[in-house]
C-alpha atoms as a PDB file:
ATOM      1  CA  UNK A   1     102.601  99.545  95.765  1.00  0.00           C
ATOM      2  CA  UNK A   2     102.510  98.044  92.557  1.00  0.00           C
ATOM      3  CA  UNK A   3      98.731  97.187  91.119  1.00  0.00           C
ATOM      4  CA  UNK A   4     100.135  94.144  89.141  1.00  0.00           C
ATOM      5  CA  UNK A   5     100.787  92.391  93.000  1.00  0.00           C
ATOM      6  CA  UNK A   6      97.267  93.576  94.117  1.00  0.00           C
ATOM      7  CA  UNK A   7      95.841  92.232  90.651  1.00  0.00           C
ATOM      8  CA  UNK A   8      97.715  88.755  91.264  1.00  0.00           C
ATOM      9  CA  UNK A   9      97.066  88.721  95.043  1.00  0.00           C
ATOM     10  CA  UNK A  10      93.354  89.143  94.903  1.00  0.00           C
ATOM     11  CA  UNK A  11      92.888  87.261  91.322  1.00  0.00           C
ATOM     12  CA  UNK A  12      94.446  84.328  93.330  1.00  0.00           C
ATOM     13  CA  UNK A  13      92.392  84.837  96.839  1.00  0.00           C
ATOM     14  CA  UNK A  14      89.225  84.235  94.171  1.00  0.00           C
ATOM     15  CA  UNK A  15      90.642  81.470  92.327  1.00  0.00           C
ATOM     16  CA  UNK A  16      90.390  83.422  88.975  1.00  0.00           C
ATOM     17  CA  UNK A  17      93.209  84.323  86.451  1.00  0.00           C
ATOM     18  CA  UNK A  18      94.307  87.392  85.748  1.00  0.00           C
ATOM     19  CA  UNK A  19      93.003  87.389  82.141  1.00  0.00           C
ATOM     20  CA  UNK A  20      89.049  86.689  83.857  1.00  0.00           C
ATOM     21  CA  UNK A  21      90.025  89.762  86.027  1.00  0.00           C
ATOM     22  CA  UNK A  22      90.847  92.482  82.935  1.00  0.00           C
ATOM     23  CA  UNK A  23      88.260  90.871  81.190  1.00  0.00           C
ATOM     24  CA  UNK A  24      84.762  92.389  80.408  1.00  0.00           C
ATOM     25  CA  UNK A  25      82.833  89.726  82.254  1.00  0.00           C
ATOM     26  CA  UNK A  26      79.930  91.293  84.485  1.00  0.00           C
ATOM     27  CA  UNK A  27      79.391  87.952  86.656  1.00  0.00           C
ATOM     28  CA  UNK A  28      79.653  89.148  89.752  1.00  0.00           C
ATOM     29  CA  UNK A  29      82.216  85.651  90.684  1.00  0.00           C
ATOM     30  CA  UNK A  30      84.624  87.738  88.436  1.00  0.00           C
ATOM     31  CA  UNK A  31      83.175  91.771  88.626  1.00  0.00           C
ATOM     32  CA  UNK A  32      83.484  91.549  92.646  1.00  0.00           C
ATOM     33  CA  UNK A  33      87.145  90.674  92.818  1.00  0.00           C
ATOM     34  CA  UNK A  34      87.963  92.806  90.268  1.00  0.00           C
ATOM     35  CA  UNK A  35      86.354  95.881  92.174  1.00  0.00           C
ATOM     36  CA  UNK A  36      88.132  94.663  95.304  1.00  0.00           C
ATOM     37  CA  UNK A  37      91.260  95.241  93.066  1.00  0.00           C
ATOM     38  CA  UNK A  38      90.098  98.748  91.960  1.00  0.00           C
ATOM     39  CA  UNK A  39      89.242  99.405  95.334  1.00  0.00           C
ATOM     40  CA  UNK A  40      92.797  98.240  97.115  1.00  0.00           C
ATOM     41  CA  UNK A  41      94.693 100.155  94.305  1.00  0.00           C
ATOM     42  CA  UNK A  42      92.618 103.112  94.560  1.00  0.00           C
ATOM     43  CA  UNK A  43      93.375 103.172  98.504  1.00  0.00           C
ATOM     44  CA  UNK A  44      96.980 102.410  98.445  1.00  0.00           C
ATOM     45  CA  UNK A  45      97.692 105.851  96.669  1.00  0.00           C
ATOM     46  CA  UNK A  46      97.143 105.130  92.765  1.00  0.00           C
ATOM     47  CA  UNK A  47      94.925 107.811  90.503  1.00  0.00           C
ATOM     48  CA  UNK A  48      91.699 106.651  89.242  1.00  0.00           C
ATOM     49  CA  UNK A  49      93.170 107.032  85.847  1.00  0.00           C
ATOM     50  CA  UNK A  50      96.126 104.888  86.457  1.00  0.00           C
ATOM     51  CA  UNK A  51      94.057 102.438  88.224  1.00  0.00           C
ATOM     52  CA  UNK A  52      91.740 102.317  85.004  1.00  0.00           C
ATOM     53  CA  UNK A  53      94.588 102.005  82.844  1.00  0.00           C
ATOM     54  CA  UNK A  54      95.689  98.950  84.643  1.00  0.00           C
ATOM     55  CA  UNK A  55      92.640  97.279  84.462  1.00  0.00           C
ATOM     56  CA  UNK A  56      91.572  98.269  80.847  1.00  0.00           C
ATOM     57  CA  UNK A  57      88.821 100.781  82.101  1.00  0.00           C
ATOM     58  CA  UNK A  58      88.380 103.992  82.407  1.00  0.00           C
ATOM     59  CA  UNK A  59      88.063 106.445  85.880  1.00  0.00           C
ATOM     60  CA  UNK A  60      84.412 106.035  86.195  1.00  0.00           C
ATOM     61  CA  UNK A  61      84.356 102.553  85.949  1.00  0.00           C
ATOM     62  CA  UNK A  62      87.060 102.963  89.266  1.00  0.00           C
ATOM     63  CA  UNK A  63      85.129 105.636  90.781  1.00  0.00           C
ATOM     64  CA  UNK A  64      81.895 103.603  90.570  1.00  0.00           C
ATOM     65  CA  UNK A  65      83.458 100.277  91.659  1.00  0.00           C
ATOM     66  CA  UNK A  66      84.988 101.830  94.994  1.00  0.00           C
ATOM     67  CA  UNK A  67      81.594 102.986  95.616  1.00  0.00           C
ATOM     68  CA  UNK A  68      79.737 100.094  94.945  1.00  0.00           C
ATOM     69  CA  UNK A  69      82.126  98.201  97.043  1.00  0.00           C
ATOM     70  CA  UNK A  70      82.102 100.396  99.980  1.00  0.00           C
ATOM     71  CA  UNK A  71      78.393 100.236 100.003  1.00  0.00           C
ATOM     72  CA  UNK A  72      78.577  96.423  99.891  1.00  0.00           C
ATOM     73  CA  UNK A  73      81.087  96.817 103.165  1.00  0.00           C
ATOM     74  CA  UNK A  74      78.839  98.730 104.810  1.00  0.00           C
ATOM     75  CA  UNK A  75      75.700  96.417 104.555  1.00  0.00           C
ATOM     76  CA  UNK A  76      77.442  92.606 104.572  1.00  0.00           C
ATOM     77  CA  UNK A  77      80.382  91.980 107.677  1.00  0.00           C
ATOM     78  CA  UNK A  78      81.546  89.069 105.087  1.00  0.00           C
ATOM     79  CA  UNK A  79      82.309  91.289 102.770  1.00  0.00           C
ATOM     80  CA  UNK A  80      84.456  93.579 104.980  1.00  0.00           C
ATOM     81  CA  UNK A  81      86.499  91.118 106.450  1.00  0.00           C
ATOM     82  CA  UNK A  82      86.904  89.712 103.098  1.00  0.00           C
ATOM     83  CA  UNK A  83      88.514  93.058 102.126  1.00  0.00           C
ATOM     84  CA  UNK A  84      90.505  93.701 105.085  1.00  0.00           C
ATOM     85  CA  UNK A  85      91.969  90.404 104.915  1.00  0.00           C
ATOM     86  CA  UNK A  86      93.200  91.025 101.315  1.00  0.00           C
ATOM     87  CA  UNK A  87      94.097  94.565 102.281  1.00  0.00           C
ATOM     88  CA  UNK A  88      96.228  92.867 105.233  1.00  0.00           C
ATOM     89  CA  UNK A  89      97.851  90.431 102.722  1.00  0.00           C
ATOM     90  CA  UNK A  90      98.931  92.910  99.820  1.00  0.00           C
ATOM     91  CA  UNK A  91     100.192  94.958 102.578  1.00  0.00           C
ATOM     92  CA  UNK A  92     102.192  92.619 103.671  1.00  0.00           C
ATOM     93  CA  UNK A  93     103.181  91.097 100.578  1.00  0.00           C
ATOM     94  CA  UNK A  94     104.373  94.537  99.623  1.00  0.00           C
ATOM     95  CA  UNK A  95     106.909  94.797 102.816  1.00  0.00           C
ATOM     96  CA  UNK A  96     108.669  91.686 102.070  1.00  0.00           C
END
């Protein structure tokens, strides 16, 4: 699965651009899709490295996201379906 469809599916499920999502912005309205991005590419198969790459970090900036992200799954049900849902659509945006 390509990262640049997971970028442009989740940038769009947010209602950001692309250039907030590689940008260095810490607001969480931009850092939290962006780490559902790390997170979805990380899942589907890509390296931390390449997933860093993508997004103009580096592998502990992936690492940490996915963690920080699972945690927030794990405490808010919003959160989780959120990320399912997106996981659902990339998935099937990747089939057709």
């Amino acid at each position: 699965m390509n990262i640049k469809t997971i970028q442009a599916t989740v940038a769009s499920y947010f209602d950001i651009s692309l250039e907030e999502m590689l940008s260095r912005d810490r607001h969480d309205r931009i850092s939290f899709p962006r780490h559902v991005a790390m997170h979805l590419a990380f899942e589907v198969g890509h390296k931390t490295t390449t997933v860093g790459k993508a997004f103009g970090r580096c592998r502990s900036d992936v690492s940490h996201a996915t963690r920080s992200l699972k945690n927030r799954m794990d405490t808010n049900p919003a959160v989780l379906k959120t990320v399912e849902g997106l996981r659902a659509s990339v998935n099937n945006s990747y089939q057709v």
